[in-house]
Protein backbone atom coordinates (compact mmCIF):
# COMPACT_ATOMS: atom_id res chain seq x y z
CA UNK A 1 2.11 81.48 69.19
CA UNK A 2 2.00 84.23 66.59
CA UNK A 3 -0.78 86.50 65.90
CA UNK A 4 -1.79 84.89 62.67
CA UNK A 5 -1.94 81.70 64.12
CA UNK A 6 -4.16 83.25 67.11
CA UNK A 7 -6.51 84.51 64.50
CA UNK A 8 -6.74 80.90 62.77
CA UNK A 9 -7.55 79.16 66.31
CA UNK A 10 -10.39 81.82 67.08
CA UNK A 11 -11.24 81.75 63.55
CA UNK A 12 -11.79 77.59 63.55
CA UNK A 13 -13.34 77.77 66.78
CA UNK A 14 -15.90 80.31 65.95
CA UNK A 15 -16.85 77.13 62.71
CA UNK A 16 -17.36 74.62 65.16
CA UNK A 17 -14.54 72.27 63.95
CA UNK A 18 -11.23 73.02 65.07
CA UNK A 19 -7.72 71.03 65.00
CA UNK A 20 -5.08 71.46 67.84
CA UNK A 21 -2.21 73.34 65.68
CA UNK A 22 1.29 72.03 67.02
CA UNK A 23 5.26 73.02 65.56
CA UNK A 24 5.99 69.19 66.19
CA UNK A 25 4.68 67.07 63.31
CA UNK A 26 4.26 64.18 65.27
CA UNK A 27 2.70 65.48 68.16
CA UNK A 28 -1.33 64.49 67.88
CA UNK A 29 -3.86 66.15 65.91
CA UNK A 30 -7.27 66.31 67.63
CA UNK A 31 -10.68 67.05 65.32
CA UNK A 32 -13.75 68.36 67.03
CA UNK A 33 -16.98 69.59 66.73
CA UNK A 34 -18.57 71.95 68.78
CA UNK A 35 -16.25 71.17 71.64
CA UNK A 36 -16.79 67.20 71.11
CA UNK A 37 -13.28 65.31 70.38
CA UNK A 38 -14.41 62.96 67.51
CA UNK A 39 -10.77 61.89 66.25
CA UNK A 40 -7.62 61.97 66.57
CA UNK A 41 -4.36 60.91 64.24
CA UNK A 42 -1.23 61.20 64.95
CA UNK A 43 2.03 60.36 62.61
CA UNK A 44 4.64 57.62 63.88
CA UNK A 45 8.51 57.88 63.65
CA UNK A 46 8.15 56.15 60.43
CA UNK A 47 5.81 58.27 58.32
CA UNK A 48 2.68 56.75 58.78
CA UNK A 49 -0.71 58.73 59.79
CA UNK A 50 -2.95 56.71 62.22
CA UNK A 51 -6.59 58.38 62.20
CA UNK A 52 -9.22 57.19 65.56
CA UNK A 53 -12.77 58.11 65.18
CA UNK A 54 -15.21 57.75 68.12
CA UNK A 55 -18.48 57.19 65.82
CA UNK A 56 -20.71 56.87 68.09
CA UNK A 57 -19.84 59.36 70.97
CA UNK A 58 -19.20 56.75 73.59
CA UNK A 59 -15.26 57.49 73.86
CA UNK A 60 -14.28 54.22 72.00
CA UNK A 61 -12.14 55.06 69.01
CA UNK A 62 -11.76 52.25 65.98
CA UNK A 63 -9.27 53.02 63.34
CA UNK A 64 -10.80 55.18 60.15
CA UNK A 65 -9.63 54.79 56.81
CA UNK A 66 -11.26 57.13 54.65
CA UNK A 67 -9.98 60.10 53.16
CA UNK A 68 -8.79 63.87 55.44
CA UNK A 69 -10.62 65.72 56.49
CA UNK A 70 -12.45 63.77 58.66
CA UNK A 71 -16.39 64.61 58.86
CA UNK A 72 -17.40 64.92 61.96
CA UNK A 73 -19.96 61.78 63.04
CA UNK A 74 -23.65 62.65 62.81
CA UNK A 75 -23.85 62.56 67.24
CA UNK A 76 -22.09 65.22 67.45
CA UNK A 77 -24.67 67.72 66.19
CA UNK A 78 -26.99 66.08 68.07
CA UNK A 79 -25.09 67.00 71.50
């Protein structure tokens, strides 16, 4: 890990939303808030970006289908 990309974790963190950074494009993506894992999506061997969303903070993910980024779900600013 560089220094620039060093700068961009600390830098996301410090927002409250961050996204795991990774070389490999198909390794997963995570999106949190405040430290809460809300979704992930990763990207099969064929192209195609799966997106999970926990929306209610219980640790069950259902597929999402809406447009990236994905907003984080309104329980997680009430943590």
């Amino acid at each position: 890990m560089n220094y620039s990309s060093i700068l961009l974790v600390a830098l996301l963190f410090l927002t409250g939303t961050t996204t795991a950074l990774a070389k490999d494009p198909s390794a997963p993506q995570e999106y949190r808030d405040n430290g809460a894992l809300y979704a992930v999506a990763v990207t099969t061997e064929d192209g195609t970006r799966q997106i999970l969303v926990d929306t209610t903070g219980d640790g069950n993910f259902t597929p999402y289908t809406g447009s990236e980024p994905v907003p984080p779900p309104e329980w997680t600013s009430t943590r």
